[in-house]
C-alpha atoms as a PDB file:
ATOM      1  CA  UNK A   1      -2.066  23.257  11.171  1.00  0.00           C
ATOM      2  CA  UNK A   2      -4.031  21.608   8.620  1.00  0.00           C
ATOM      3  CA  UNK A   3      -2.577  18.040   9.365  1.00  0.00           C
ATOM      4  CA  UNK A   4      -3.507  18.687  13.060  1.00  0.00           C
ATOM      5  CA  UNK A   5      -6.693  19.559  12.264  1.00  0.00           C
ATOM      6  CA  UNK A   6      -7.565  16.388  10.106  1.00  0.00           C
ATOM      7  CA  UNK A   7      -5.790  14.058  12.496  1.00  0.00           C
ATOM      8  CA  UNK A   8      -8.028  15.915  15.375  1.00  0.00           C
ATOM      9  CA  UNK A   9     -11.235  14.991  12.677  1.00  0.00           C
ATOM     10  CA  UNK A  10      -9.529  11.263  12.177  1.00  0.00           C
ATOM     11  CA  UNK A  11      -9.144  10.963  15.865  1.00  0.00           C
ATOM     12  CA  UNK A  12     -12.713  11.673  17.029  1.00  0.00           C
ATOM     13  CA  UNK A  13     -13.636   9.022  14.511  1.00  0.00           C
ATOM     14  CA  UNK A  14     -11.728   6.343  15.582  1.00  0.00           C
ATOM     15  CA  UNK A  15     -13.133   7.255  19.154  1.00  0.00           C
ATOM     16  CA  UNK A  16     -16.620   6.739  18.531  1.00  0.00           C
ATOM     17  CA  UNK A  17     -15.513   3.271  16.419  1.00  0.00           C
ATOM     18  CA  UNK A  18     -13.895   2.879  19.947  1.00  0.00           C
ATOM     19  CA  UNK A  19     -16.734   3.875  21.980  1.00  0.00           C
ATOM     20  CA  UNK A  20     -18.965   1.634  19.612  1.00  0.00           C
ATOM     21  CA  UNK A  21     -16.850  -1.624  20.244  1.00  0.00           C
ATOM     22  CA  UNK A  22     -16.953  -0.793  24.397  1.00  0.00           C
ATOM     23  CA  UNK A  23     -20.376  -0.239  24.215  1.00  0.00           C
ATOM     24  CA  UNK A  24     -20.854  -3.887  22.439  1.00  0.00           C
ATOM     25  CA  UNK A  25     -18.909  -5.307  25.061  1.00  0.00           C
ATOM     26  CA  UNK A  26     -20.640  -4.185  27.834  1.00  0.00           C
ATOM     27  CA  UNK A  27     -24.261  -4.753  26.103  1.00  0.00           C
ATOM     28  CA  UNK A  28     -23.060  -8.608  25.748  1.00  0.00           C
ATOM     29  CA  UNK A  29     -23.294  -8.764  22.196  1.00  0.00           C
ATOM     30  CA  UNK A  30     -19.881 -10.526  22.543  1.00  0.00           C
ATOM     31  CA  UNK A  31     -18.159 -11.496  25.985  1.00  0.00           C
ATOM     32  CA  UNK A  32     -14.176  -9.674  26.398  1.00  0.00           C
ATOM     33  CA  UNK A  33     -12.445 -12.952  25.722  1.00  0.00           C
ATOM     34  CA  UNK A  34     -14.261 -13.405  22.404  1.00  0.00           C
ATOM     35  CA  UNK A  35     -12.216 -10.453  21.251  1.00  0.00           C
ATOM     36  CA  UNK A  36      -9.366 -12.364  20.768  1.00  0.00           C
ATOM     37  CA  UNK A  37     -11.172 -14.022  17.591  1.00  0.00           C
ATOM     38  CA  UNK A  38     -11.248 -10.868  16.390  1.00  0.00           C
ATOM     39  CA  UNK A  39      -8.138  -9.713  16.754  1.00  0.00           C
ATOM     40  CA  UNK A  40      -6.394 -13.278  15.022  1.00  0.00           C
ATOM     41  CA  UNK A  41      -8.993 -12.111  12.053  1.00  0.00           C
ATOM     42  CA  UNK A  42      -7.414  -8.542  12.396  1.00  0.00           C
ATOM     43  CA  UNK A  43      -3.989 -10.506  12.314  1.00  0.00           C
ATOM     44  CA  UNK A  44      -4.144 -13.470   9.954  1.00  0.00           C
ATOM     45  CA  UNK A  45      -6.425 -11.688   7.647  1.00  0.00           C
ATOM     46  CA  UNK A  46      -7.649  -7.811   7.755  1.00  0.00           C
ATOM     47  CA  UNK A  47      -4.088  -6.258   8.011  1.00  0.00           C
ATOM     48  CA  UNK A  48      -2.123  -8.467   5.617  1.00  0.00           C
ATOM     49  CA  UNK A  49      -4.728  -7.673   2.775  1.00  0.00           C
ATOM     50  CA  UNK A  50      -4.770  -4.108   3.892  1.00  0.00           C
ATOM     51  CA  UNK A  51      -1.147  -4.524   3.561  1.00  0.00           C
ATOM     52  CA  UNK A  52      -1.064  -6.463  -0.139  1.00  0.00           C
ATOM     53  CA  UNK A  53      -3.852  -3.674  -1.655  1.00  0.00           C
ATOM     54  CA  UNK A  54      -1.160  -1.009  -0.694  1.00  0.00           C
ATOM     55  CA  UNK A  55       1.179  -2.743  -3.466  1.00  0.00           C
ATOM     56  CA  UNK A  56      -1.476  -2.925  -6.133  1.00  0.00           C
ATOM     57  CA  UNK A  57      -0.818   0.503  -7.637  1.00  0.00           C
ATOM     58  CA  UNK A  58       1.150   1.369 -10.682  1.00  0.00           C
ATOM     59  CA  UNK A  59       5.294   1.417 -10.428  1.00  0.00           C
ATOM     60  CA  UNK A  60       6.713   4.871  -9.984  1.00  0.00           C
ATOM     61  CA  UNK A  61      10.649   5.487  -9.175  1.00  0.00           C
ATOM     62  CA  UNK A  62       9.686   8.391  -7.239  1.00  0.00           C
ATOM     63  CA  UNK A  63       7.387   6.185  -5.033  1.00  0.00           C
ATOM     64  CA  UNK A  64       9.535   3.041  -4.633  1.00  0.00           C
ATOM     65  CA  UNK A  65      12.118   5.487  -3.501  1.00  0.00           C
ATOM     66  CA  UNK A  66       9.780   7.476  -0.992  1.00  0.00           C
ATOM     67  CA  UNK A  67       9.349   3.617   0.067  1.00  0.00           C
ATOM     68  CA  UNK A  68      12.721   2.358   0.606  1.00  0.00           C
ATOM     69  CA  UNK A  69      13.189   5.968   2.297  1.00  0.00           C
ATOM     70  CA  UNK A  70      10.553   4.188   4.941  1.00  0.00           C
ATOM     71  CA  UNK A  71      12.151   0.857   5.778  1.00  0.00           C
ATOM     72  CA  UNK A  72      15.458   3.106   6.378  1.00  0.00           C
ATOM     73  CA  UNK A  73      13.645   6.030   8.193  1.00  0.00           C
ATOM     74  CA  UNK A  74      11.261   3.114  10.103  1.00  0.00           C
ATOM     75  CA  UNK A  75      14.989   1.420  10.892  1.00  0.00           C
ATOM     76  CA  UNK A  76      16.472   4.389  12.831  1.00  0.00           C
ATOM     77  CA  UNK A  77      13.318   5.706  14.778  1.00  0.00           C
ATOM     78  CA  UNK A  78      12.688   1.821  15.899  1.00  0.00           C
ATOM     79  CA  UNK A  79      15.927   1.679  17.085  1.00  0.00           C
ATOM     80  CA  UNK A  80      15.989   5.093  18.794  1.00  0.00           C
ATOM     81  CA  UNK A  81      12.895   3.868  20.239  1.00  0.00           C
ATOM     82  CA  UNK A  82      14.662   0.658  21.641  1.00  0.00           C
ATOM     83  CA  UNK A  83      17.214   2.761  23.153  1.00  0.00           C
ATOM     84  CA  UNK A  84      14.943   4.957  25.142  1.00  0.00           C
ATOM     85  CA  UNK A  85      13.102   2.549  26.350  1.00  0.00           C
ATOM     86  CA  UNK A  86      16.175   0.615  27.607  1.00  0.00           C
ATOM     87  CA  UNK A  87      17.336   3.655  29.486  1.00  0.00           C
ATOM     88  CA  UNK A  88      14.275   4.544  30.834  1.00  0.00           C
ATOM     89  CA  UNK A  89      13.930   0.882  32.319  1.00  0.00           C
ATOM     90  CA  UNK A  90      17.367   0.339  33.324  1.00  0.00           C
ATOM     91  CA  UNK A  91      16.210   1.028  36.991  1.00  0.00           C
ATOM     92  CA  UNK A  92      13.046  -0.629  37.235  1.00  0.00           C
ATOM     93  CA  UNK A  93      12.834  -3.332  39.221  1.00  0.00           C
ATOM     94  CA  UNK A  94      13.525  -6.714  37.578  1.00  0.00           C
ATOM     95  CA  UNK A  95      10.134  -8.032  37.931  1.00  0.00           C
ATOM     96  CA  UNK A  96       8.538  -5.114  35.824  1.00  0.00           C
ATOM     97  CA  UNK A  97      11.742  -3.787  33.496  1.00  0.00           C
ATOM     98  CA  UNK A  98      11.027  -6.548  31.019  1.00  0.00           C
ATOM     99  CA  UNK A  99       7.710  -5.609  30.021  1.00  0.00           C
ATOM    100  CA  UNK A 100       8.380  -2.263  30.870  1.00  0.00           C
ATOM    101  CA  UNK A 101      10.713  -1.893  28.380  1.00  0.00           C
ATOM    102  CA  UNK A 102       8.260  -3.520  25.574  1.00  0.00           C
ATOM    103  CA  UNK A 103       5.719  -1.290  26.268  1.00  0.00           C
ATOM    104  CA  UNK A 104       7.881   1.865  26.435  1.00  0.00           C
ATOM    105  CA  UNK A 105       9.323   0.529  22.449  1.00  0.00           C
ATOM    106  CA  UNK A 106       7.070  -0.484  20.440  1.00  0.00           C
ATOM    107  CA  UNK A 107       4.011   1.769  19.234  1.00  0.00           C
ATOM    108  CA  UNK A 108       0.407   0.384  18.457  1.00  0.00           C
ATOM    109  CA  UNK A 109       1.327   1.427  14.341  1.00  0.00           C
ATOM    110  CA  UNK A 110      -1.082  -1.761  13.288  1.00  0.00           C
ATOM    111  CA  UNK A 111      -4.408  -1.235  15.226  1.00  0.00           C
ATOM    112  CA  UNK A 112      -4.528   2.831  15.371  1.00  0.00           C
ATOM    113  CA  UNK A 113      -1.348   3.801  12.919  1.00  0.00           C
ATOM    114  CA  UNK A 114      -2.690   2.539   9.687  1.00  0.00           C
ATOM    115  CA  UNK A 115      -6.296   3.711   9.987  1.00  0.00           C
ATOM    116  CA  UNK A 116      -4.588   7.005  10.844  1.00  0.00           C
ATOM    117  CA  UNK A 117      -2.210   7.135   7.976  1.00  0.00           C
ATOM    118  CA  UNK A 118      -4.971   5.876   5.449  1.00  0.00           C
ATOM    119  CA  UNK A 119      -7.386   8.865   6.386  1.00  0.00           C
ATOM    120  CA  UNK A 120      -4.385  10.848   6.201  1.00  0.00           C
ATOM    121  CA  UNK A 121      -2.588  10.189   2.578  1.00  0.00           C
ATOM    122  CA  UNK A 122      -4.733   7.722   1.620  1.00  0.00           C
ATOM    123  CA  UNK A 123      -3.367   4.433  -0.528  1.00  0.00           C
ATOM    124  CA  UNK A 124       0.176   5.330  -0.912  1.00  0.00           C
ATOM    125  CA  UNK A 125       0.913   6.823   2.601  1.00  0.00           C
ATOM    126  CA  UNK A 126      -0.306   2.926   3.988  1.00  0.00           C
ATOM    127  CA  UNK A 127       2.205   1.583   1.024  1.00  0.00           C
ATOM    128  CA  UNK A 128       5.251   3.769   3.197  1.00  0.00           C
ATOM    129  CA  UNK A 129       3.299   2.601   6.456  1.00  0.00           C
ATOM    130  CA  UNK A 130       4.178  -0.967   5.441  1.00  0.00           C
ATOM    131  CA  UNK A 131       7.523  -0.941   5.116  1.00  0.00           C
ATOM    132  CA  UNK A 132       7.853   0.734   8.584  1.00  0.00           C
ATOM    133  CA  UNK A 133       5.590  -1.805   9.965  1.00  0.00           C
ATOM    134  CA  UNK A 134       7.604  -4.499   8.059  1.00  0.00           C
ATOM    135  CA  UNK A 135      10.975  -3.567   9.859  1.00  0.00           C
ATOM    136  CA  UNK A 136       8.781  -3.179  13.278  1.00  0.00           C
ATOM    137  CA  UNK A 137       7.373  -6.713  12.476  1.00  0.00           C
ATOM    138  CA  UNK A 138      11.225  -8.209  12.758  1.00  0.00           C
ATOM    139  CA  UNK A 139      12.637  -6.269  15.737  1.00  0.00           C
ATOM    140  CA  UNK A 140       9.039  -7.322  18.055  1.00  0.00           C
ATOM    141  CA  UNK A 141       9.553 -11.228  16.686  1.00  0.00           C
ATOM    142  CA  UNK A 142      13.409 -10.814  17.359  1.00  0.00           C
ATOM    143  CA  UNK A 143      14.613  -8.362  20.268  1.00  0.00           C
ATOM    144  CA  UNK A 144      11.262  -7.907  21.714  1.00  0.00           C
ATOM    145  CA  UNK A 145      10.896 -11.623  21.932  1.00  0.00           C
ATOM    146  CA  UNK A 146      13.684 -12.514  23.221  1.00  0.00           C
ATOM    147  CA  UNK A 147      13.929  -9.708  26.036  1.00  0.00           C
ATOM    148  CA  UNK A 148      10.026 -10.436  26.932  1.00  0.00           C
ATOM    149  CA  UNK A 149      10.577 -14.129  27.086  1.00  0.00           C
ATOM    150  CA  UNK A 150      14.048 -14.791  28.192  1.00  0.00           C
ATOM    151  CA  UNK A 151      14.467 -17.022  25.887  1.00  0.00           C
ATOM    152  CA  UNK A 152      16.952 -17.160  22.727  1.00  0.00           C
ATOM    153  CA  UNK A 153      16.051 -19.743  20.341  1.00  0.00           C
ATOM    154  CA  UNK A 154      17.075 -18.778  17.059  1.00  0.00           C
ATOM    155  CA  UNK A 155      15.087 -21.123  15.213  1.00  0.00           C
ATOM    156  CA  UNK A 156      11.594 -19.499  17.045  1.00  0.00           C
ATOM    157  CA  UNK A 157      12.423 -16.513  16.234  1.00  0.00           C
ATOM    158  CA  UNK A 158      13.150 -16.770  12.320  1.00  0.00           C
ATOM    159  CA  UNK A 159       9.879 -18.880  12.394  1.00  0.00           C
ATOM    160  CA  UNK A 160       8.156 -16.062  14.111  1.00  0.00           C
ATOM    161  CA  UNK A 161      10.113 -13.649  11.500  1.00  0.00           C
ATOM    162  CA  UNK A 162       8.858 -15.662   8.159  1.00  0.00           C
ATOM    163  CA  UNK A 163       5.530 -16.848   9.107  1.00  0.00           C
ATOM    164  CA  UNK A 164       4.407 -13.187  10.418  1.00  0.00           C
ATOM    165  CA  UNK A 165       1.473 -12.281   8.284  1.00  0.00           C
ATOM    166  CA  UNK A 166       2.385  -9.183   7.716  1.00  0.00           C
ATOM    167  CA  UNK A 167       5.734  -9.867   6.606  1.00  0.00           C
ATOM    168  CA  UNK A 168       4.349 -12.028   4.294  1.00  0.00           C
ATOM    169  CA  UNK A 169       1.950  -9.771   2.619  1.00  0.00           C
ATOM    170  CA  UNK A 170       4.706  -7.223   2.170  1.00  0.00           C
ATOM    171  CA  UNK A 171       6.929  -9.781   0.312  1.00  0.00           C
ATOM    172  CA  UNK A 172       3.773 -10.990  -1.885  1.00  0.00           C
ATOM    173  CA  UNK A 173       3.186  -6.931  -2.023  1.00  0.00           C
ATOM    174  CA  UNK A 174       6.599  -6.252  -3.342  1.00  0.00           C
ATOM    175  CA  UNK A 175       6.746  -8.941  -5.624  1.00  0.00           C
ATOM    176  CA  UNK A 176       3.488  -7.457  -7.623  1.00  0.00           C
ATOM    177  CA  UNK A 177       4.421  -4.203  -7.307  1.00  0.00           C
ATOM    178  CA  UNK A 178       8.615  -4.343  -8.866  1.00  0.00           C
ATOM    179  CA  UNK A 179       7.548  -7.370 -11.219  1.00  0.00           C
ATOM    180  CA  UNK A 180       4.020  -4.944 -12.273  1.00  0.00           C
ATOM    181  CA  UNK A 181       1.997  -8.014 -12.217  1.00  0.00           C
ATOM    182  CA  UNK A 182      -1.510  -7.264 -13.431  1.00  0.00           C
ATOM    183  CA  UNK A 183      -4.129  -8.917 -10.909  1.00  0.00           C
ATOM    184  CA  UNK A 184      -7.667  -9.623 -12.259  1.00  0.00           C
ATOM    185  CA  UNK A 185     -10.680  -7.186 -10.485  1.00  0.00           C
ATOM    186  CA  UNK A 186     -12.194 -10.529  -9.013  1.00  0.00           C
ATOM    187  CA  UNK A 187      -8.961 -10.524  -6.674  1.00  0.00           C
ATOM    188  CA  UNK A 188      -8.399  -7.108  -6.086  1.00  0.00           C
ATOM    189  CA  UNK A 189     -11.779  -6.048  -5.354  1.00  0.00           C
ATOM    190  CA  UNK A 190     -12.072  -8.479  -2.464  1.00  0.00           C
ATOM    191  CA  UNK A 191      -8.523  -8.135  -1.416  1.00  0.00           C
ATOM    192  CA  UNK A 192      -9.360  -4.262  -0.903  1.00  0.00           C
ATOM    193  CA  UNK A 193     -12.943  -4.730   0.722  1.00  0.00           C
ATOM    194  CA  UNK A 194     -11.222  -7.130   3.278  1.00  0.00           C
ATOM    195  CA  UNK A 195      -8.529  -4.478   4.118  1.00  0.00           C
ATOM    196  CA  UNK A 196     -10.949  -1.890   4.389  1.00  0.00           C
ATOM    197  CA  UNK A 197     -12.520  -3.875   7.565  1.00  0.00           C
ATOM    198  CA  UNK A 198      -8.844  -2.910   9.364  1.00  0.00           C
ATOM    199  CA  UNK A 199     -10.591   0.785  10.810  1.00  0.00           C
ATOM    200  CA  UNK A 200     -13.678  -0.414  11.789  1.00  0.00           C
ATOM    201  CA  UNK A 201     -12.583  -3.832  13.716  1.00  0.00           C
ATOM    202  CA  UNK A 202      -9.271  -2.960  15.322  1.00  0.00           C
ATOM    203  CA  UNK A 203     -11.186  -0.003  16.928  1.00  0.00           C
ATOM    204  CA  UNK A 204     -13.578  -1.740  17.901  1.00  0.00           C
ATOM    205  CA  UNK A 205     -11.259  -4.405  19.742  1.00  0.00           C
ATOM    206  CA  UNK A 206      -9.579  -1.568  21.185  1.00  0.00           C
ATOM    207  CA  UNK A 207     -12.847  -0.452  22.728  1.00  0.00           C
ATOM    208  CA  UNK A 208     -13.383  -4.005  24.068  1.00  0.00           C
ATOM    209  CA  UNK A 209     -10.074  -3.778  25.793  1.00  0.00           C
ATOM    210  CA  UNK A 210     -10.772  -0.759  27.519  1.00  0.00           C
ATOM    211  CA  UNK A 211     -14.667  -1.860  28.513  1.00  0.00           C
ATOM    212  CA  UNK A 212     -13.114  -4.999  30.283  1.00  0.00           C
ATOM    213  CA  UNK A 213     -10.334  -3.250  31.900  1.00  0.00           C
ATOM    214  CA  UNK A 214     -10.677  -1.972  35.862  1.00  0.00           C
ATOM    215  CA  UNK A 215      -9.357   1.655  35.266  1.00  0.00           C
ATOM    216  CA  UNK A 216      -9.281   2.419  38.785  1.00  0.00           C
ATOM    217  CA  UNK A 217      -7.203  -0.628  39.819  1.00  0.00           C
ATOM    218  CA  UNK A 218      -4.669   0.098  36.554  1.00  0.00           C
ATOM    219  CA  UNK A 219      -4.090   3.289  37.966  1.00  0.00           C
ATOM    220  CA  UNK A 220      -2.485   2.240  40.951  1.00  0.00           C
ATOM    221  CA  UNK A 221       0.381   0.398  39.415  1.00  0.00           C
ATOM    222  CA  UNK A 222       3.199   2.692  40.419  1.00  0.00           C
ATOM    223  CA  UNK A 223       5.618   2.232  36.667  1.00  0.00           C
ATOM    224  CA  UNK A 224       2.335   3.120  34.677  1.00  0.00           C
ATOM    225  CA  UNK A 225       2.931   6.630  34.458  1.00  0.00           C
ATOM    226  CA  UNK A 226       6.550   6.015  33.827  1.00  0.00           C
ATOM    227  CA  UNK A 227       5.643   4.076  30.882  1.00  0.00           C
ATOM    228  CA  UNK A 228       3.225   6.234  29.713  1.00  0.00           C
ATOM    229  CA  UNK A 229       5.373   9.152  29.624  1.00  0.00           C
ATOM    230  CA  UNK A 230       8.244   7.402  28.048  1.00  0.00           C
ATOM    231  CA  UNK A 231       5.825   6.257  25.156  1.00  0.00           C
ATOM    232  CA  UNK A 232       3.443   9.337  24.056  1.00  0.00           C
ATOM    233  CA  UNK A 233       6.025  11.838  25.371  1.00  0.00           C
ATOM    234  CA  UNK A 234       9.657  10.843  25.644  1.00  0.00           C
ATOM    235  CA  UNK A 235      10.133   9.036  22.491  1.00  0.00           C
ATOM    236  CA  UNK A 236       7.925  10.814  19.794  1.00  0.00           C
ATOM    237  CA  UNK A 237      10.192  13.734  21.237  1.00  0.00           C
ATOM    238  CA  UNK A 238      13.453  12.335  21.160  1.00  0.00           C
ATOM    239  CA  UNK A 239      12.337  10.808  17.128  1.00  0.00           C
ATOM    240  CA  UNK A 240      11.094  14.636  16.245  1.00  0.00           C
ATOM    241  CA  UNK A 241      14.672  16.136  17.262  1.00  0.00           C
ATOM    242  CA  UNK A 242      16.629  13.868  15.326  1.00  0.00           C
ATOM    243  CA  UNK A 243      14.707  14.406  12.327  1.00  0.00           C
ATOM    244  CA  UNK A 244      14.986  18.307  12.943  1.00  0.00           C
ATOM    245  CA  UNK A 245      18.515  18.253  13.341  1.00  0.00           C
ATOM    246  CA  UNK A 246      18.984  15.655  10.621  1.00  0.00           C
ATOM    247  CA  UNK A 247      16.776  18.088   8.239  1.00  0.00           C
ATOM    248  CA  UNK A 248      13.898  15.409   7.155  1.00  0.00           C
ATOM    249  CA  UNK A 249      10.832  16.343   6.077  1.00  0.00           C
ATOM    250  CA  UNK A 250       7.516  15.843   3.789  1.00  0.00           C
ATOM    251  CA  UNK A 251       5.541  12.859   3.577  1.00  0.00           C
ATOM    252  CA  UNK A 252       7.188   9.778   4.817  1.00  0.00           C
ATOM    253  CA  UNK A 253       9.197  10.975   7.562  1.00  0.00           C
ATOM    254  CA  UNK A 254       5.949  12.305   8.963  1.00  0.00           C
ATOM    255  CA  UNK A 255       4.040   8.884   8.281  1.00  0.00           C
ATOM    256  CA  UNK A 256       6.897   7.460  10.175  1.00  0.00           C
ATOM    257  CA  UNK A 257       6.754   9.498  13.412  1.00  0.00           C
ATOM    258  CA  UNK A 258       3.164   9.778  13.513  1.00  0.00           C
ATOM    259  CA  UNK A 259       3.487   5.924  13.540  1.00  0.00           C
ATOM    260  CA  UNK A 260       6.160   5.890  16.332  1.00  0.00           C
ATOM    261  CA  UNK A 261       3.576   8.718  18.238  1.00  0.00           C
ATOM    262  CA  UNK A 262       0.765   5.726  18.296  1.00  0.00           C
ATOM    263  CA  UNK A 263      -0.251   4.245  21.827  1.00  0.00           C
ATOM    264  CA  UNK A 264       1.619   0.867  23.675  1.00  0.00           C
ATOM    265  CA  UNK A 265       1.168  -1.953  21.095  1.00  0.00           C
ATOM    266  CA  UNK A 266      -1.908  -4.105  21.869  1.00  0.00           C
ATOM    267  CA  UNK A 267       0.382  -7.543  22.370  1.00  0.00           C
ATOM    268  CA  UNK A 268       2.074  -6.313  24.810  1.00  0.00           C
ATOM    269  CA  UNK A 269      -0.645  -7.429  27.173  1.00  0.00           C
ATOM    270  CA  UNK A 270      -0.402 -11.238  25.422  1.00  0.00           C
ATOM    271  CA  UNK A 271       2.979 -10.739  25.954  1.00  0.00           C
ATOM    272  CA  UNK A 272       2.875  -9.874  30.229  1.00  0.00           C
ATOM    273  CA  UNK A 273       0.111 -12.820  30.103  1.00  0.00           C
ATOM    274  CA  UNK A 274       2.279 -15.648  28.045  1.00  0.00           C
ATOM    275  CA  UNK A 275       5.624 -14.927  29.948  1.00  0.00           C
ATOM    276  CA  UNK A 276       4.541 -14.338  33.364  1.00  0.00           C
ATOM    277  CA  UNK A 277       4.871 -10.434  33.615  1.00  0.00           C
ATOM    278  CA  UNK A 278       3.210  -7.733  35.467  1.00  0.00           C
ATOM    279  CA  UNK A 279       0.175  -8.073  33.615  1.00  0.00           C
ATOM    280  CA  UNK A 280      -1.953  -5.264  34.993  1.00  0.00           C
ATOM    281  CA  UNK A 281       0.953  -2.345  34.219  1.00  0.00           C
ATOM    282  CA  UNK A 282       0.813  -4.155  30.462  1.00  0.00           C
ATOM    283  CA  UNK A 283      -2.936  -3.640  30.264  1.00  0.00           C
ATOM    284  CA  UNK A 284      -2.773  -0.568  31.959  1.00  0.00           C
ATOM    285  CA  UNK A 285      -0.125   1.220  29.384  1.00  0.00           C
ATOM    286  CA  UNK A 286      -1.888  -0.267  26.903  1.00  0.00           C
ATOM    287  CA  UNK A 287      -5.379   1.210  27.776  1.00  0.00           C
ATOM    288  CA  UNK A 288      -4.360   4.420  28.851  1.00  0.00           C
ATOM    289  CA  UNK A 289      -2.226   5.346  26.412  1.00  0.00           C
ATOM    290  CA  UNK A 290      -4.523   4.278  23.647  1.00  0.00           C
ATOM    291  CA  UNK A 291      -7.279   7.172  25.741  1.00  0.00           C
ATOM    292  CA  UNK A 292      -4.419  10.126  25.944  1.00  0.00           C
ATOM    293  CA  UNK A 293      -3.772   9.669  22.367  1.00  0.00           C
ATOM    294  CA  UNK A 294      -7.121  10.727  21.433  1.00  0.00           C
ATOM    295  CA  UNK A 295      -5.229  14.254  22.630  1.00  0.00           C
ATOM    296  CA  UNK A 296      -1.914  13.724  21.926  1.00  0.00           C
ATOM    297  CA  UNK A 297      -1.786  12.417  18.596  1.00  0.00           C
ATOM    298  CA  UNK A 298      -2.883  15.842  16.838  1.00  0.00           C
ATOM    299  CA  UNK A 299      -1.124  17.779  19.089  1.00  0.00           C
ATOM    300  CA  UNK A 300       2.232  15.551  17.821  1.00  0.00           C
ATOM    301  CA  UNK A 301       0.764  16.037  14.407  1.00  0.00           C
ATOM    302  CA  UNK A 302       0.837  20.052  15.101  1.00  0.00           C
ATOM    303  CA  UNK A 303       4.441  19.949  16.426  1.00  0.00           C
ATOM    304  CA  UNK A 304       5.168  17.838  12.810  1.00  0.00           C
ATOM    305  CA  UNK A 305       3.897  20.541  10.732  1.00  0.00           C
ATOM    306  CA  UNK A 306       5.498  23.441  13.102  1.00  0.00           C
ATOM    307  CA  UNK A 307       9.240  21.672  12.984  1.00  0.00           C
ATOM    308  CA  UNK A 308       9.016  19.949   9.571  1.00  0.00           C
ATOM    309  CA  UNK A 309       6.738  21.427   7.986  1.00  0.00           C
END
């Protein structure tokens, strides 16, 4: 109960940071397509030293294990996720299944998961949150390329893999953390005050998006409430019963589903616009989804403590 009930608290903060960045958007103070500056500042910059301050604590075996327990437990629920989608798409029609599919898969962990996990176990719950972002960093730049664009060109997609910023900053991450390089306080200090901008400014660019979407018109797109049921419902539940029957529980395997619980990743609306896909059920998963989570995310986080608690 007590995770639900600080996720709930979490929640209603991110909304007004959400409610904040709408409200900017609408007043003028920067026009919808500007938002795309800050979301390659989010990208290039916020998240990756977010990302690198996770790494900048003190070796422990019992935390590099509770780590490499998240790149395998971010591996299978990923996959599972990939799977679910795929059958839940397999009838779609062929113009839509595509980016269907992409939005059914992958979760928003970047934008709402890490703010969420940070509030929640602080520093060394967004050093676990990496290395399930790391592994969902790969599969997006590799299977959710290639089914989104049509396209396989293996040398675009390991370029994609190695120069993803995030990737990167895990590898730099790693490298300080196993080798217990000591970094000077005029690096880490701004290194941490960078990454601390990742709350404020990916909610506000979610509020952007959903200030410059037409609601009304995104609701009549027929496959949006398939998606959105296949994402906030379908797969956090399929995730949950695995790890019940496979007998997980404490800290990461909860970081990890309440990461896989997050709304429709934001690119998947670059994605629908760059390849030619049914752009308004992209922006419509992604908007609505990121609104129903404001309810659905503690009530997953109640069901976490109920079954593996």
């Amino acid at each position: 109960m007590e995770l639900a009930v600080i996720t709930a608290k979490q929640v209603a903060e991110l909304l007004l940071m959400i409610l904040a960045g709408a409200v900017c958007c609408k007043a003028g103070v920067f026009k919808p397509k500007e938002k795309s500056v800050l979301a390659n500042l989010l990208l290039y910059l916020v998240v990756p030293a977010m990302v690198l301050d996770s790494y900048m604590v003190e070796y422990d075996p019992a935390t590099f294990h509770n780590l490499m327990l998240a790149f395998g437990l971010g591996a299978l629920v990923l996959l599972v996720g990939l799977g679910v989608a795929f059958l839940a798409s397999f009838k779609v029609q062929k113009d839509a299944r595509a980016i269907l599919w992409f939005a059914c898969a992958f979760s928003n962990a970047g934008y709402m998961g890490f703010p969420l996990i940070k509030a929640l176990f602080g520093g060394e719950g967004l050093l676990y949150a990496s290395g399930f972002v790391t592994i969902f960093n790969i599969l997006i730049w590799t299977i959710g390329y290639v089914v989104v664009s049509g396209q396989v060109d293996p040398k675009q997609t390991v370029k994609a893999v190695v120069t993803c910023p995030c990737i990167i900053a895990v590898v730099a991450g790693l490298i300080i953390y196993l080798a217990r390089i000591p970094l000077p306080e005029v690096l880490t200090g701004p290194i941490g005050a960078i990454g601390d901008m990742n709350t404020p400014l990916s909610m506000i660019i979610t509020g952007a998006t959903i200030a410059s979407s037409d609601l009304k018109k995104l609701l009549k797109n027929k496959n949006l409430f398939l998606t959105w049921g296949v994402r906030m419902l379908g797969v956090p539940a399929v995730e949950l019963l695995i790890f019940a029957l496979l007998g997980l529980h404490g800290t990461v395997p909860t970081i990890v589903l309440l990461l896989e619980a997050c709304p429709c990743a934001a690119i998947t609306t670059m994605f629908a616009i760059q390849f030619h896909h049914d752009e308004e059920l992209a922006a419509g998963a992604v908007v609505f989804s990121t609104l129903s989570s404001i309810l659905t995310l503690p009530l997953y986080a109640l069901l976490l403590t109920m079954v593996l608690g």
